[in-house]
Protein backbone atom coordinates (compact mmCIF):
# COMPACT_ATOMS: atom_id res chain seq x y z
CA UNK A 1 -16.75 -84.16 -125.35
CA UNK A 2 -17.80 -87.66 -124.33
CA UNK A 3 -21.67 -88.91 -125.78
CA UNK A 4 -23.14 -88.62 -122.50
CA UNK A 5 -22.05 -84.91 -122.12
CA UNK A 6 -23.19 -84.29 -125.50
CA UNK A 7 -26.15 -85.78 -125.02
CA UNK A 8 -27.10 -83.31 -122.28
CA UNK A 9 -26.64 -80.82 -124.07
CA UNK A 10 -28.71 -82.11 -127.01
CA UNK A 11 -31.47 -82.75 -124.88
CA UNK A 12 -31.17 -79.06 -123.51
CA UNK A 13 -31.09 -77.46 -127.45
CA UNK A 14 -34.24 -79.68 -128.14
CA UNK A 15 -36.26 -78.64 -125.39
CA UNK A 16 -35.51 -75.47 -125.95
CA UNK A 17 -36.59 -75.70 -129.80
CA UNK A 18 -32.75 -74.30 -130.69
CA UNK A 19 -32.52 -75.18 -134.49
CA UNK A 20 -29.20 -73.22 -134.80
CA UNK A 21 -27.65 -74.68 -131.34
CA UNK A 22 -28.41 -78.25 -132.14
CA UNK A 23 -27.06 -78.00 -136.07
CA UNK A 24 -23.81 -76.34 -134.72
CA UNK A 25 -23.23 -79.05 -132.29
CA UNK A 26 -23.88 -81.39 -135.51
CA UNK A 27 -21.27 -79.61 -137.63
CA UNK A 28 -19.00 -79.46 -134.49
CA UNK A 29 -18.81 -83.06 -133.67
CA UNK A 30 -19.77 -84.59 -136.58
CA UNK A 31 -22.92 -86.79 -137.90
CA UNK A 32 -21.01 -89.78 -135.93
CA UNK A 33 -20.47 -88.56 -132.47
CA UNK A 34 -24.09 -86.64 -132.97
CA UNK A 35 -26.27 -89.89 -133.76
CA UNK A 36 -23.71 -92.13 -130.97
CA UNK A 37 -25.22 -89.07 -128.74
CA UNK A 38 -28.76 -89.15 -129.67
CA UNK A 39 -28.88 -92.45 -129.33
CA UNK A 40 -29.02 -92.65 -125.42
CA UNK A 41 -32.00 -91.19 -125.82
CA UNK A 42 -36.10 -92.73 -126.63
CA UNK A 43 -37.08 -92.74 -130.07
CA UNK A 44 -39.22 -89.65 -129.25
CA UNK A 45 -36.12 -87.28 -128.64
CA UNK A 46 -34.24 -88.82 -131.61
CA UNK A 47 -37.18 -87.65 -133.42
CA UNK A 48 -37.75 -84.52 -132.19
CA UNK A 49 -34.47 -83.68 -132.82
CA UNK A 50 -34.14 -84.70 -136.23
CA UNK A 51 -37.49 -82.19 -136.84
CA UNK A 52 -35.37 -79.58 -135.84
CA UNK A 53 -32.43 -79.89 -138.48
CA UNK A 54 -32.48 -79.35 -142.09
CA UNK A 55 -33.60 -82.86 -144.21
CA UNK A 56 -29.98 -82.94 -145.79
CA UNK A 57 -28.57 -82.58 -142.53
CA UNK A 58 -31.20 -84.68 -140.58
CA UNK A 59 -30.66 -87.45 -143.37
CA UNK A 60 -27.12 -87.46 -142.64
CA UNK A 61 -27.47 -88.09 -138.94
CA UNK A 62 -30.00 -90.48 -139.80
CA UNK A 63 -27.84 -92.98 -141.51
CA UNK A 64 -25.31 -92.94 -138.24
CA UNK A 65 -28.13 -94.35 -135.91
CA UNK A 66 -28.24 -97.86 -134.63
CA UNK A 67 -30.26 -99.87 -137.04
CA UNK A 68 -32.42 -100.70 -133.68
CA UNK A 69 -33.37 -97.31 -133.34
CA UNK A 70 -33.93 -96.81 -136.93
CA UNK A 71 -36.49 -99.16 -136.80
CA UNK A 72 -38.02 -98.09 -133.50
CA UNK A 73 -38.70 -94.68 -135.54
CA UNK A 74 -40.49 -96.42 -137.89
CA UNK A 75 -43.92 -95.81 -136.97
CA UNK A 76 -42.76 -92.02 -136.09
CA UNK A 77 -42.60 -91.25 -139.74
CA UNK A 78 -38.71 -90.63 -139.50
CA UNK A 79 -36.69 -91.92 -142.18
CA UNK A 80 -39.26 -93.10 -144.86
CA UNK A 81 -39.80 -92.29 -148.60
CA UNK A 82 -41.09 -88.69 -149.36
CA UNK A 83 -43.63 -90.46 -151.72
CA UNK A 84 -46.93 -89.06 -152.54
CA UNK A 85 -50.00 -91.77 -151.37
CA UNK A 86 -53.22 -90.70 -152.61
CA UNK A 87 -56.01 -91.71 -150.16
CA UNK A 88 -58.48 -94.57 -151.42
CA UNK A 89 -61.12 -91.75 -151.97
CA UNK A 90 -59.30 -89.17 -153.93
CA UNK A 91 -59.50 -89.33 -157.20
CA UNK A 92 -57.25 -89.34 -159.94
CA UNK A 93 -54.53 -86.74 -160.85
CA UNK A 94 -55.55 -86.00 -163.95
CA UNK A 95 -59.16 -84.91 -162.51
CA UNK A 96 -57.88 -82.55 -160.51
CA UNK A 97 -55.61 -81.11 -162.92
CA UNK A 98 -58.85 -80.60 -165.15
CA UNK A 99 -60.83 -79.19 -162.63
């Protein structure tokens, strides 16, 4: 299946919210072929696909993108640390453990 055909069908799964159909086609073709597909698309579908697969899965297409589109995703929250970041006005851990 060439990208562009692929990518089709991608963009069919995702509008259609299939979680199954798009992490078949991911296990099918592999992460490689999968990201090369995504890729034709806007950071937006890149991202809402992503949403739609597992994190182990989604992190392993992830790492196939073009570091261009990586970055493009960026701002989208896609691809960052999982750290915690406490808001200036929270306050502390240990308080609200106490509490």
């Amino acid at each position: 299946m060439s990208c562009k055909t692929l990518y089709i069908t991608l963009r069919r799964l995702i509008a259609e919210r299939d979680r199954a159909g798009l992490r078949s086609h991911l296990l099918q073709h592999g992460p490689v072929l999968f990201a090369h597909a995504l890729a034709l698309g806007s950071p937006r579908v890149v991202a809402d696909a992503l949403s739609l697969l597992p994190i182990s899965e989604r992190m392993t297409a992830l790492r196939h993108l073009p570091h261009p589109l990586r970055d493009a995703m960026k701002p989208l929250c896609i691809g960052g640390t999982q750290r915690l970041h406490l808001q200036p006005w929270s306050p502390p851990v240990p308080t609200l453990r106490r509490a």
